[in-house]
C-alpha atoms as a PDB file:
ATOM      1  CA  UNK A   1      43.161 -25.605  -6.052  1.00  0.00           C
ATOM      2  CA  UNK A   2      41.921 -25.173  -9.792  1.00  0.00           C
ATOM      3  CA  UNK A   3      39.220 -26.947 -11.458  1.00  0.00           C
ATOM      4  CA  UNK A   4      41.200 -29.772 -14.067  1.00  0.00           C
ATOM      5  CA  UNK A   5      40.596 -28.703 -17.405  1.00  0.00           C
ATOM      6  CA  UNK A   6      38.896 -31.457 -18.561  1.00  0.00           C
ATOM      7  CA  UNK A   7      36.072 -31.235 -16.032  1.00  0.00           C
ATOM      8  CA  UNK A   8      35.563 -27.243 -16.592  1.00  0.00           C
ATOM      9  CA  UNK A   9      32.452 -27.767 -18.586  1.00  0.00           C
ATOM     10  CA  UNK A  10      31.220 -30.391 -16.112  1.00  0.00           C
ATOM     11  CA  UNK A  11      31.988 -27.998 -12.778  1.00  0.00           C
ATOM     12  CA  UNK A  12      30.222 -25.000 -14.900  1.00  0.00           C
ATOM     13  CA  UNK A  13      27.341 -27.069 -15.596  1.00  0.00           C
ATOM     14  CA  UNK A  14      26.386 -28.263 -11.712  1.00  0.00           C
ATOM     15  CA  UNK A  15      27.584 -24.678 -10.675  1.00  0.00           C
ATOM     16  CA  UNK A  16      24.898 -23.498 -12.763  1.00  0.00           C
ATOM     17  CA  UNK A  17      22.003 -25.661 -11.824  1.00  0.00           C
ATOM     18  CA  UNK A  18      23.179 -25.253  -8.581  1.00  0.00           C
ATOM     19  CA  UNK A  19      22.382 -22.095  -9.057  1.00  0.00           C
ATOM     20  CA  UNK A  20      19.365 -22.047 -10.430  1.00  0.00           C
ATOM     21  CA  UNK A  21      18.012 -24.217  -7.227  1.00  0.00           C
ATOM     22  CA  UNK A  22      17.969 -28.010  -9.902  1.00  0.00           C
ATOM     23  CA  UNK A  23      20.814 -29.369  -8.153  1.00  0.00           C
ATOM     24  CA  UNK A  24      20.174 -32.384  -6.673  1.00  0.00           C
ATOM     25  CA  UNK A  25      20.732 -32.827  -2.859  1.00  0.00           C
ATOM     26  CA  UNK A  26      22.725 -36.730  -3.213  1.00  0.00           C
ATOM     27  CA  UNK A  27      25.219 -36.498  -6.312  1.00  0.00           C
ATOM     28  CA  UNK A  28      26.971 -39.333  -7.071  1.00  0.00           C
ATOM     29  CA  UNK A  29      30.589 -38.828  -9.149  1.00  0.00           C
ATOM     30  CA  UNK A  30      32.021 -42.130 -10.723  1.00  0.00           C
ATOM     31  CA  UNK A  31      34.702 -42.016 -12.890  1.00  0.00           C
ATOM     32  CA  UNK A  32      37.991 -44.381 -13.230  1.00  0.00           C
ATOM     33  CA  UNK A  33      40.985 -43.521 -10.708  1.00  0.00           C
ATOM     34  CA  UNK A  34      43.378 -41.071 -10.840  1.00  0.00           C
ATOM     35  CA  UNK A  35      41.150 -38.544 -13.205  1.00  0.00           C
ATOM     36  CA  UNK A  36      40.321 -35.938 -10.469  1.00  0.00           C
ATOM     37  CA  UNK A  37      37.505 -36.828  -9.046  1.00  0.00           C
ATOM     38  CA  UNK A  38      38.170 -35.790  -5.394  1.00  0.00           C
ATOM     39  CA  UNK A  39      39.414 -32.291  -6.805  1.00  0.00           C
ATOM     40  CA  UNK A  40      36.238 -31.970  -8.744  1.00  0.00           C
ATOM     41  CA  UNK A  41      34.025 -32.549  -5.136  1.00  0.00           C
ATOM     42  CA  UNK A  42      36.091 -30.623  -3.612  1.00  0.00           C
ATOM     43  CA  UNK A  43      35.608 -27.429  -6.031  1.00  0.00           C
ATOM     44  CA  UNK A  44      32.120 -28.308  -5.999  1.00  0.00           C
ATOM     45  CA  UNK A  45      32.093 -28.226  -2.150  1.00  0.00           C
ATOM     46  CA  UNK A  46      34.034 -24.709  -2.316  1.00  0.00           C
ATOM     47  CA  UNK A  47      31.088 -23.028  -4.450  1.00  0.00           C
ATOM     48  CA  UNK A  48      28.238 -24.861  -2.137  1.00  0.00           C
ATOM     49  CA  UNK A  49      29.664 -23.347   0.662  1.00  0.00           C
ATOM     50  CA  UNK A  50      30.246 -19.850  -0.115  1.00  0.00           C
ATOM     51  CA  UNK A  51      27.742 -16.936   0.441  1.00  0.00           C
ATOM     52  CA  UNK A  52      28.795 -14.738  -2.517  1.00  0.00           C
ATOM     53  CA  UNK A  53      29.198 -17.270  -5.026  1.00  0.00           C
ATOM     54  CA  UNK A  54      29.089 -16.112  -8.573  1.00  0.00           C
ATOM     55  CA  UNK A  55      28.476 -18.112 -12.218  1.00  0.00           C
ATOM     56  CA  UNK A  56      32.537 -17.948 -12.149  1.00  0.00           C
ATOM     57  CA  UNK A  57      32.932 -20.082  -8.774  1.00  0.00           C
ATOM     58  CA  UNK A  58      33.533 -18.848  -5.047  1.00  0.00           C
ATOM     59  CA  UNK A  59      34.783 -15.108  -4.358  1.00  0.00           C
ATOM     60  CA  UNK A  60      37.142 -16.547  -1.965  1.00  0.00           C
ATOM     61  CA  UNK A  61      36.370 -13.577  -0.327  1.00  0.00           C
ATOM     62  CA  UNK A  62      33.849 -14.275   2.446  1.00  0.00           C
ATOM     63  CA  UNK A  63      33.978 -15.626   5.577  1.00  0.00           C
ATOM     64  CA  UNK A  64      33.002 -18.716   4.288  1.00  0.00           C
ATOM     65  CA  UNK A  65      35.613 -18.830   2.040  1.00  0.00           C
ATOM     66  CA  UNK A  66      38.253 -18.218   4.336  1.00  0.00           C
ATOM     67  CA  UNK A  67      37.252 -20.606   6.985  1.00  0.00           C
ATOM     68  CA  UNK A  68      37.340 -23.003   3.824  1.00  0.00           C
ATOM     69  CA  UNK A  69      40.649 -22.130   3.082  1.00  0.00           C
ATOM     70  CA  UNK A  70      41.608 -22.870   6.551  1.00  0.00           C
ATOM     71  CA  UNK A  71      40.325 -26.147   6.457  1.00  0.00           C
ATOM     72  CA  UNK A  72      38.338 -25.243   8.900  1.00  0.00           C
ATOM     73  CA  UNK A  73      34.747 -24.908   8.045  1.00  0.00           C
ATOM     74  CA  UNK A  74      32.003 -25.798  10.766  1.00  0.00           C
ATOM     75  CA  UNK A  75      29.663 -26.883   8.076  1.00  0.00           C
ATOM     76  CA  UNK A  76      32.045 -28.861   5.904  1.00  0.00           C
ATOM     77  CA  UNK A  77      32.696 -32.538   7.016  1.00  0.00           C
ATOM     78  CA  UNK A  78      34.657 -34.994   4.588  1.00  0.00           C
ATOM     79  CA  UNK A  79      34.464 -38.898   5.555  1.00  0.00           C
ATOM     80  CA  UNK A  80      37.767 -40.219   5.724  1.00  0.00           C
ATOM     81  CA  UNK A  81      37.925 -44.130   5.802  1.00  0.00           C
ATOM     82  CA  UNK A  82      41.585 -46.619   4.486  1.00  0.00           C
ATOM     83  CA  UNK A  83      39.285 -49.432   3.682  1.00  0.00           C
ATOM     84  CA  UNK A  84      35.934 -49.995   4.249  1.00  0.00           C
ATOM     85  CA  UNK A  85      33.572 -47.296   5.114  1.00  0.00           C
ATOM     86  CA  UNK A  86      31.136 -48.666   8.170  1.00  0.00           C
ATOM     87  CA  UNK A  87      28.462 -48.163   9.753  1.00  0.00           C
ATOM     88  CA  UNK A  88      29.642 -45.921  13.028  1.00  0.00           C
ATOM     89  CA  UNK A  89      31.725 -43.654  10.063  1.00  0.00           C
ATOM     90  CA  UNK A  90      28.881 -42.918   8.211  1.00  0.00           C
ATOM     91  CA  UNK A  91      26.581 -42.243  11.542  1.00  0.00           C
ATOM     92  CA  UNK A  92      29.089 -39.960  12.538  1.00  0.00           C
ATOM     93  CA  UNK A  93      28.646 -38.171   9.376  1.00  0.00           C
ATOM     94  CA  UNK A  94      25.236 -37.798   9.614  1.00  0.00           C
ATOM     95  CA  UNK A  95      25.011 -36.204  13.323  1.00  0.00           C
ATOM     96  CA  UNK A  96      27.150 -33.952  11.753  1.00  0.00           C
ATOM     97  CA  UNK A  97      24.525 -33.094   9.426  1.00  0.00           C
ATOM     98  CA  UNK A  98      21.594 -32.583  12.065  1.00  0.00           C
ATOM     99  CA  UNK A  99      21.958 -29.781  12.972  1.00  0.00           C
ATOM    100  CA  UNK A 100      21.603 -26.173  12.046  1.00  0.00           C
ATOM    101  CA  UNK A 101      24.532 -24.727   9.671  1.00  0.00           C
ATOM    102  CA  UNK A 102      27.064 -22.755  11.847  1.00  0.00           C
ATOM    103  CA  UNK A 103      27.694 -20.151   8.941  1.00  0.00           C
ATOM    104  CA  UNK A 104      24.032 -19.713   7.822  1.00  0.00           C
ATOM    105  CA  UNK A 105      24.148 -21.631   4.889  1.00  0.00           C
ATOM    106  CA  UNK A 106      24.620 -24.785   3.261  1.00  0.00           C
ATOM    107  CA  UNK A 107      25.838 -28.122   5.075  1.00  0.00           C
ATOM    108  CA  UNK A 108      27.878 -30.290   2.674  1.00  0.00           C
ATOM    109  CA  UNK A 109      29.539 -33.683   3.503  1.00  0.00           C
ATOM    110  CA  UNK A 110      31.485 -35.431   1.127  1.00  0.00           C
ATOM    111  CA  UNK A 111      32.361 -38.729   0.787  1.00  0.00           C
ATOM    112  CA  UNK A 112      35.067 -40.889  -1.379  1.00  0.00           C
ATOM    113  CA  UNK A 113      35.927 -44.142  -1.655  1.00  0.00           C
ATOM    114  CA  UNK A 114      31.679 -44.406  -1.057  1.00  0.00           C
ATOM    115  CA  UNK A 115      31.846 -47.895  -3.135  1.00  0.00           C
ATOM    116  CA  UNK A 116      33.455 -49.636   0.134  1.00  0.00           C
ATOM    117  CA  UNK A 117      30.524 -48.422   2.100  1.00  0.00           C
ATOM    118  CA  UNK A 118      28.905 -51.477   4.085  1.00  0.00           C
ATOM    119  CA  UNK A 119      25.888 -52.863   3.233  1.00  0.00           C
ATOM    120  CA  UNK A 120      25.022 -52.287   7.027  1.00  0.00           C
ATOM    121  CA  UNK A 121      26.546 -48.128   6.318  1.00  0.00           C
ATOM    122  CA  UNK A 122      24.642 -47.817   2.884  1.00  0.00           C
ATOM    123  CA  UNK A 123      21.626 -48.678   5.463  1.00  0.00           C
ATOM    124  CA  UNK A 124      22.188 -45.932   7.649  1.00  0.00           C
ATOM    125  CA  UNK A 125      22.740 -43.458   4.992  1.00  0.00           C
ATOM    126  CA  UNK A 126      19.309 -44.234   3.203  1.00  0.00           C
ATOM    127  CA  UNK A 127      17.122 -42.465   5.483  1.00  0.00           C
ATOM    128  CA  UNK A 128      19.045 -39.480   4.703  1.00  0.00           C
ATOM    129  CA  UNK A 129      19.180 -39.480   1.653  1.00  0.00           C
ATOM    130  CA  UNK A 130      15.472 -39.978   1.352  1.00  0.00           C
ATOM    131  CA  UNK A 131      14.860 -37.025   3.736  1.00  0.00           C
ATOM    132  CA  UNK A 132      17.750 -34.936   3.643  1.00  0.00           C
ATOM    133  CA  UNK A 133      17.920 -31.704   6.419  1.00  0.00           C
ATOM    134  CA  UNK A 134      17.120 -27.899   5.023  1.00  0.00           C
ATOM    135  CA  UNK A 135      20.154 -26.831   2.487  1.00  0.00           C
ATOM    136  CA  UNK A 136      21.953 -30.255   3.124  1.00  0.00           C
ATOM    137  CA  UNK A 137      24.348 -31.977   0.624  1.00  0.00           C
ATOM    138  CA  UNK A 138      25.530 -35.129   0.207  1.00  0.00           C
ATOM    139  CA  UNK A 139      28.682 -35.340  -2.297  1.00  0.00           C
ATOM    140  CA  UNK A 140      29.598 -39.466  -2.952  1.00  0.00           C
ATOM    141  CA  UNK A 141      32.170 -40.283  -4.984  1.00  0.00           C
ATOM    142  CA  UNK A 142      32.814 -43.955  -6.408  1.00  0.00           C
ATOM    143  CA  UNK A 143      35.149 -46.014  -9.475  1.00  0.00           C
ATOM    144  CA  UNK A 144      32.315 -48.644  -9.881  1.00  0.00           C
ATOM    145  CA  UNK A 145      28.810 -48.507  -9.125  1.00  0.00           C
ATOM    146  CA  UNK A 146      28.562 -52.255  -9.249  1.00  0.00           C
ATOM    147  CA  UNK A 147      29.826 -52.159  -6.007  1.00  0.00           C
ATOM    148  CA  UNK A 148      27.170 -49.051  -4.871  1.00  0.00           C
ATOM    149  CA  UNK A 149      23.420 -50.737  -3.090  1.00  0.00           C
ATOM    150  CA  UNK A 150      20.599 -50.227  -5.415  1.00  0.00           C
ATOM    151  CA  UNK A 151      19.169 -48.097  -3.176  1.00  0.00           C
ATOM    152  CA  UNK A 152      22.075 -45.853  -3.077  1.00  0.00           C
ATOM    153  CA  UNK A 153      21.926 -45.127  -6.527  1.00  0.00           C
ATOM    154  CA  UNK A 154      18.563 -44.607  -6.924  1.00  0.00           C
ATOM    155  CA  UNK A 155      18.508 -41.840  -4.395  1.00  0.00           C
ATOM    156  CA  UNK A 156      21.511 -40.230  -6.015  1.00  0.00           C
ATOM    157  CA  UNK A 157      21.726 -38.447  -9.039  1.00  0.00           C
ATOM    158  CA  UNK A 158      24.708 -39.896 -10.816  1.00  0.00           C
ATOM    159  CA  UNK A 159      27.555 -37.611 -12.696  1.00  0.00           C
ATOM    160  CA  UNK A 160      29.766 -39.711 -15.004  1.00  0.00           C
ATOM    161  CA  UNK A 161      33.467 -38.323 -15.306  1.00  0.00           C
ATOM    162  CA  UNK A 162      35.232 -39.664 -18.431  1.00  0.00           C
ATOM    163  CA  UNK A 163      38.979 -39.994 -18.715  1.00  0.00           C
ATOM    164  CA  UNK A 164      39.884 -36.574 -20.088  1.00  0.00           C
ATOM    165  CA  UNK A 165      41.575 -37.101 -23.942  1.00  0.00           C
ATOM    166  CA  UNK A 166      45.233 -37.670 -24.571  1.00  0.00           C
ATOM    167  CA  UNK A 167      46.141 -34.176 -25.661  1.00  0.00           C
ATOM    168  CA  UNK A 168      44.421 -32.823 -22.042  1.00  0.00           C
ATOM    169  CA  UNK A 169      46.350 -35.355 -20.101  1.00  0.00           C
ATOM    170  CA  UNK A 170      49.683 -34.607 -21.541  1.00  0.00           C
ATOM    171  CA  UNK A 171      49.477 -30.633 -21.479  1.00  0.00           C
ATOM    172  CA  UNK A 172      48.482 -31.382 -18.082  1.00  0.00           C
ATOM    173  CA  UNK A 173      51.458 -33.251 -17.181  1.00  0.00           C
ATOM    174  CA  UNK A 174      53.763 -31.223 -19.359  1.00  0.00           C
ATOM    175  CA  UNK A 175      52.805 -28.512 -16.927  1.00  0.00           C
ATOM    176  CA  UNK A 176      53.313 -30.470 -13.860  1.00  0.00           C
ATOM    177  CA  UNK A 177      56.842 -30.868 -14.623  1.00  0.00           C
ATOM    178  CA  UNK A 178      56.376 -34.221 -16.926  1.00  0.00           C
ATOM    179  CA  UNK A 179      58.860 -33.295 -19.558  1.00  0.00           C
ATOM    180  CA  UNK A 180      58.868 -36.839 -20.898  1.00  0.00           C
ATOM    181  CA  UNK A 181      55.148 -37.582 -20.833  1.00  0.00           C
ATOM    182  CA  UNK A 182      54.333 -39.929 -23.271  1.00  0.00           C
ATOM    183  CA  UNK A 183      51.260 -41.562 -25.309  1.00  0.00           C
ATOM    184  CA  UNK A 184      52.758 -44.373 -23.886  1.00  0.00           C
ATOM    185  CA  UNK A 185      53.448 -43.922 -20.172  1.00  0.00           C
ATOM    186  CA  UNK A 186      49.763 -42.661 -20.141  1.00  0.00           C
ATOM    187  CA  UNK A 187      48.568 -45.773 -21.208  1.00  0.00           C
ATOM    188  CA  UNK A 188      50.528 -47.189 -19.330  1.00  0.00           C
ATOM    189  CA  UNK A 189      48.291 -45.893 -16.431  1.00  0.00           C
ATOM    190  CA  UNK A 190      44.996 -46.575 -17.926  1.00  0.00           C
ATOM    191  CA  UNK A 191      45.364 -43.094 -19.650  1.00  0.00           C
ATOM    192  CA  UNK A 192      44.836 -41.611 -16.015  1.00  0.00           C
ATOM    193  CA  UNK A 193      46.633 -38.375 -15.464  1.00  0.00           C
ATOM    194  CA  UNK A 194      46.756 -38.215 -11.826  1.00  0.00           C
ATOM    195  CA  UNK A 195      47.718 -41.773 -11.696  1.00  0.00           C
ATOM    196  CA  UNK A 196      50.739 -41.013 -13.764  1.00  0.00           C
ATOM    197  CA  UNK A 197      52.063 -37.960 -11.296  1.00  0.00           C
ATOM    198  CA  UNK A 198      51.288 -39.991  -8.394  1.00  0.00           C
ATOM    199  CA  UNK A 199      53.300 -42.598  -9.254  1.00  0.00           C
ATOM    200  CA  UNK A 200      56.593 -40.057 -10.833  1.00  0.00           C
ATOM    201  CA  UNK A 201      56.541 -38.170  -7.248  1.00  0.00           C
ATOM    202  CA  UNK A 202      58.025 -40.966  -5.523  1.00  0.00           C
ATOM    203  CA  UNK A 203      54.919 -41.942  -3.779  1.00  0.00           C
ATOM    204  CA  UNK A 204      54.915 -45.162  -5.431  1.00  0.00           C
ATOM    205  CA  UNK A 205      57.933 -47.868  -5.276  1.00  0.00           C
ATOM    206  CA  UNK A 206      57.278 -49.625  -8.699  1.00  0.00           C
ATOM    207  CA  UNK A 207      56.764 -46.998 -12.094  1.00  0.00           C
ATOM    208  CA  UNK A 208      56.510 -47.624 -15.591  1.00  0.00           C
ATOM    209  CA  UNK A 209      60.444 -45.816 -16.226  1.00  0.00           C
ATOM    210  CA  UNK A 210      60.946 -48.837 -13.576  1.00  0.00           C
ATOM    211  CA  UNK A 211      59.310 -51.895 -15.929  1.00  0.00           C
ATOM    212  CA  UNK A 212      60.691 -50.118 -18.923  1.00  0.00           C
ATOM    213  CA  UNK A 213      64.334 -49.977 -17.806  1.00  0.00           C
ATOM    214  CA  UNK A 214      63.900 -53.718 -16.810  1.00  0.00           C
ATOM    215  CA  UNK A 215      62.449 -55.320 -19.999  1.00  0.00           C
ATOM    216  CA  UNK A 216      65.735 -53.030 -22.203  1.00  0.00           C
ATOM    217  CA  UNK A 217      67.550 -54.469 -19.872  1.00  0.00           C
ATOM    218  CA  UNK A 218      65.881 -57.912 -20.601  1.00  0.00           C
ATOM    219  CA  UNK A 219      66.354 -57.797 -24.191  1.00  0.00           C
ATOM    220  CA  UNK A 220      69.992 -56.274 -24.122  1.00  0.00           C
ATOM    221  CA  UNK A 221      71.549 -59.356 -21.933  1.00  0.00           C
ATOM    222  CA  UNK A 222      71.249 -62.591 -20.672  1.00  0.00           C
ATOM    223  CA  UNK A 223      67.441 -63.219 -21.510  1.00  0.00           C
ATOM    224  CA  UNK A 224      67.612 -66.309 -19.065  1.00  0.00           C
ATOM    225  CA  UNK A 225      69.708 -65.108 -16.524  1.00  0.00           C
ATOM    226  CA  UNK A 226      67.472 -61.604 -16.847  1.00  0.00           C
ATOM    227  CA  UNK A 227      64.397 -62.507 -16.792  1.00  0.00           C
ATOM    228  CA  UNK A 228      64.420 -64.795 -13.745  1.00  0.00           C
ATOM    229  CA  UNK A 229      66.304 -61.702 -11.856  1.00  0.00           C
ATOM    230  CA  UNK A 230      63.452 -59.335 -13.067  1.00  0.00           C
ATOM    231  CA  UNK A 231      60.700 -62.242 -12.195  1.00  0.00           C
ATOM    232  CA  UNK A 232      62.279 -62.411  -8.574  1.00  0.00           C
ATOM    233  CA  UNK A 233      61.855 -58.880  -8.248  1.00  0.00           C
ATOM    234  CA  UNK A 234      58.865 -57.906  -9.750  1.00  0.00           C
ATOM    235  CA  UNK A 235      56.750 -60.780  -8.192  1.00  0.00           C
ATOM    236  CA  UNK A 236      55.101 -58.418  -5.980  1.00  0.00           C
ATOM    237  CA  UNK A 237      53.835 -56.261  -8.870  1.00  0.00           C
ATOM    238  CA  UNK A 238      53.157 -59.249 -10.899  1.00  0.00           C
ATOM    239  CA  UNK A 239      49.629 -58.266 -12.031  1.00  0.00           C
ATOM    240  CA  UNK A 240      50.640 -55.095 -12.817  1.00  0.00           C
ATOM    241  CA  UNK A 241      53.901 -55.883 -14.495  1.00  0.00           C
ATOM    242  CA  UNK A 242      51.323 -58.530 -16.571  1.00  0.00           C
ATOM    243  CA  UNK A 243      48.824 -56.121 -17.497  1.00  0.00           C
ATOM    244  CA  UNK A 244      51.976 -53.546 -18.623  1.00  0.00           C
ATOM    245  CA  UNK A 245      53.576 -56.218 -20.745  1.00  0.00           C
ATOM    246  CA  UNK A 246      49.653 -56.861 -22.543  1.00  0.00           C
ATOM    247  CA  UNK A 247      49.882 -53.265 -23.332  1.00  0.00           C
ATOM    248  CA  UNK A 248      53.397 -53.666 -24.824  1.00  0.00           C
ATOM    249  CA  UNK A 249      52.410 -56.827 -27.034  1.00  0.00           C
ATOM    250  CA  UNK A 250      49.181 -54.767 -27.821  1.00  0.00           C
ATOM    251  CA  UNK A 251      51.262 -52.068 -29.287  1.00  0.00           C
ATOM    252  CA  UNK A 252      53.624 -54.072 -31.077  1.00  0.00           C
ATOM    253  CA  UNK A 253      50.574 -55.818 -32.829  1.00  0.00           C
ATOM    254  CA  UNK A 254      48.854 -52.816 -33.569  1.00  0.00           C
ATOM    255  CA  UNK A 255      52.496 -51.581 -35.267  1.00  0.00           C
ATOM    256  CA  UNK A 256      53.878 -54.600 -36.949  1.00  0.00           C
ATOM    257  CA  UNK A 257      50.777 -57.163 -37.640  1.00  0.00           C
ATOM    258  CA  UNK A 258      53.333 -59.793 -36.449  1.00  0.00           C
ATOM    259  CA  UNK A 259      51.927 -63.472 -35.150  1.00  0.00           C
ATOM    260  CA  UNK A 260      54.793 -63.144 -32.359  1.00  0.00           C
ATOM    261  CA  UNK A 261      53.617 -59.953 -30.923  1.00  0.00           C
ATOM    262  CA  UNK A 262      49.767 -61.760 -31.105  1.00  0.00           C
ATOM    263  CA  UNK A 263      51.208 -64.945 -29.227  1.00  0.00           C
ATOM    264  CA  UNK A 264      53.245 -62.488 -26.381  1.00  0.00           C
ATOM    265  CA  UNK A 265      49.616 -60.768 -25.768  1.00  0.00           C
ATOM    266  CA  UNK A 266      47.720 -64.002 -25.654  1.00  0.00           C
ATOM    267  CA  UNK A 267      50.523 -64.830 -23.273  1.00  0.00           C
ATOM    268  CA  UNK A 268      49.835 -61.824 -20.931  1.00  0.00           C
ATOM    269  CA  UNK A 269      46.390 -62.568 -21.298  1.00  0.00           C
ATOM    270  CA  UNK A 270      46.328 -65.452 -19.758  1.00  0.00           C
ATOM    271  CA  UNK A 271      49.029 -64.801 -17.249  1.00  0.00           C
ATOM    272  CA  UNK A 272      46.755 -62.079 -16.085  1.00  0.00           C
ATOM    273  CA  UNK A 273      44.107 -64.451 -15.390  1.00  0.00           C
ATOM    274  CA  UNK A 274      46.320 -67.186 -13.684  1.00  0.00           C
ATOM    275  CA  UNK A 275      47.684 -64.241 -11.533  1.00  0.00           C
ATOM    276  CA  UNK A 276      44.010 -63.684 -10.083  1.00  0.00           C
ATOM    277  CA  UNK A 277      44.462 -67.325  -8.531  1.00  0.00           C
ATOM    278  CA  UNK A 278      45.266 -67.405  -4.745  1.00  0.00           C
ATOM    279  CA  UNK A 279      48.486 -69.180  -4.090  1.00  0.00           C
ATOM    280  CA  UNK A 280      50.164 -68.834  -7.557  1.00  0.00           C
ATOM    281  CA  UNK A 281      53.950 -68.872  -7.681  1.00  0.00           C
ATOM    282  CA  UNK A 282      54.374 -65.088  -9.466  1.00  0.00           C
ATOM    283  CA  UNK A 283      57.705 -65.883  -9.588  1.00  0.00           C
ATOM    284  CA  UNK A 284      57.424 -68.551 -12.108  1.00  0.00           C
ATOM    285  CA  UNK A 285      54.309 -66.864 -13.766  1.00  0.00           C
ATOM    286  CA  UNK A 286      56.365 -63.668 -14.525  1.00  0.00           C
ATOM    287  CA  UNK A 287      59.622 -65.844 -16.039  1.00  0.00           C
ATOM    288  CA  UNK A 288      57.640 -68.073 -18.333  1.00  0.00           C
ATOM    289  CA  UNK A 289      56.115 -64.431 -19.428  1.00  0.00           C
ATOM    290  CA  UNK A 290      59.068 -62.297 -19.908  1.00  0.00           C
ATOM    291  CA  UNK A 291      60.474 -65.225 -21.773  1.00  0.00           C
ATOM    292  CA  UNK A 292      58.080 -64.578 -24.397  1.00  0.00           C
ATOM    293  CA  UNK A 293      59.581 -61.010 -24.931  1.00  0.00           C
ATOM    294  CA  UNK A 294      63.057 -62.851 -25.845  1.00  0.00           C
ATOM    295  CA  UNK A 295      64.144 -61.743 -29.179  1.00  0.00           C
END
C-alpha cells in the first residue's frame, strides 16, 4: 500500500513532526467518505511502528516491518465495529494498550468509523486520552465531528483531509483501470475517488452507468410507461437516485440557463427532502420526479 497522492504532503508533514517528537499522541482524521482516509492511518500506523523509519517512510525492512506486513504485529490493534462502536469494543482496545510494547517500541491503535462511538464508549476512552501509556497512539478517524463528544475532540488534535482536486481523482482512476472516468461520474460520487472504484468493482448493486442507462432509456421511449418501470425499481435507491437527478438538473442549468432545467432541480430538491420522511411511498416520489425529465 502507497500513500494517495493527494495526501503526500499531508503524510510527509505528520511523518515529520512525528519525527521531531511534536506529534500529538490522539489524532483525529475527518474527511468526507471514500477519499482515503483509512489508507492514510494506515501508512501513518506503518511509519509509527517501525524501528528504522526514515524522513521517506518505513524501511520495510525490520522486524517490525515484516510482522506489519504480516498483519501480524503484537503492538498494532485496529477496532473493527459494523455499526456502532460500544463501550466493551473500545475497553477491549484499551487493555490492549496497557501494557508494555512487545517489539520495544511504539503501541498504536487505530480506530474508524470513531463518529459511531457511544456516548457511554467516548467515556471510557477519555481517561486515555487524557493520560495516555509511554509511546502510545491513538489514531481516530471520523466523516463528521458533529457526531464526535466535545471531549473527544478536545483531547485530539484534529487533521482535516480535503477531497483531493478533479485532475488527482481522475489520474487516479485512469490508473485503476477507469478508462471512462468522467467529471461527471465523479460528481456523481460527491467527487470521492474511492467511492467511485468501490462502486465500478461490483461491490455495489446500484452505479451511476446504472442511473445513466435508465434515464437514456427514459427519454428514448415510453416516458410514462418508463418512468414508472424505473420508479419501481429504483425505489430502494430513491435518495440516491434523487440526489443524482439534482446533480443532472444542476448541470443542465449551469449549461443552458433554461427555467425547465431550474424547475427539474427545484423538483429534486424537494423530493430529496420528502424522501427523508419515514413511510413515504418512493415509488410514487421517484415517478412524479423522473416525469420532470420528460422531454
Amino acid at each position: 500500500m502507497q500513500v494517495l497522492p493527494w495526501f503526500s504532503a499531508t503524510y510527509r508533514t505528520l511523518l515529520s513532526r512525528y519525527r521531531s517528537q511534536k506529534l500529538h499522541h490522539g489524532l483525529l482524521l475527518t474527511g468526507p467518505r471514500g477519499i482515503g482516509k483509512n489508507q492514510l492511518a494506515l501508512e501513518l500506523s506503518n511509519a509509527l511502528l517501525c524501528k528504522q523509519l526514515s524522513a521517506e517512510g518505513p524501511c520495510e525492512q525490520c522486524q517490525s516491518c515484516h510482522l506489519r506486513q504480516a498483519g501480524n504485529h503484537p503492538d498494532f490493534h485496529v477496532l473493527e465495529s459494523e455499526k456502532q462502536l460500544g463501550v466493551d469494543k473500545i475497553r477491549e482496545g484499551i487493555t490492549k494498550l496497557s501494557g508494555t510494547a512487545q517489539m520495544g517500541g511504539n503501541k498504536v491503535l487505530l480506530i474508524p468509523r470513531a463518529d459511531t462511538m457511544t456516548e457511554a464508549a467516548a467515556n471510557a476512552l477519555l481517561k486515555t486520552l487524557e493520560e495516555p501509556t509511554n509511546n502510545t497512539f491513538l489514531i481516530l478517524i471520523a466523516e463528521s465531528i458533529n457526531r464526535l463528544m466535545p471531549t473527544i475532540l478536545s483531547r485530539c488534535e484534529r487533521q482535516a483531509l480535503p477531497l483531493p482536486s478533479v485532475s488527482e481523482s481522475l489520474n487516479y482512476l485512469q490508473t485503476k483501470g477507469v478508462q471512462d472516468a468522467s467529471e461527471a461520474l465523479l460528481a456523481a460520487y460527491g467527487n470521492a475517488p474511492l467511492r467511485v472504484e468501490d462502486a465500478l468493482s461490483g461491490d455495489d448493486d446500484f452505479s451511476f452507468r446504472d442511473f445513466s442507462e435508465g434515464m437514456q432509456a427514459l427519454l428514448a421511449g415510453d416516458a410514462n410507461l418508463q418512468a414508472q418501470t424505473l420508479a419501481n425499481k429504483w425505489q430502494d435507491k430513491a435518495q440516491q437516485v434523487a440526489l443524482w437527478c439534482q446533480q443532472m438538473a444542476h448541470d443542465d442549468y449551469l449549461q443552458r440557463q433554461q427555467v425547465a432545467d431550474f424547475k427539474r432541480y427545484t423538483a429534486c430538491v424537494e423530493a430529496v427532502k420528502t424522501l427523508q420522511h419515514a413511510g413515504v411511498n418512493k415509488s410514487m416520489v421517484l415517478f412524479v420526479l423522473l416525469k420532470q425529465f420528460q422531454r
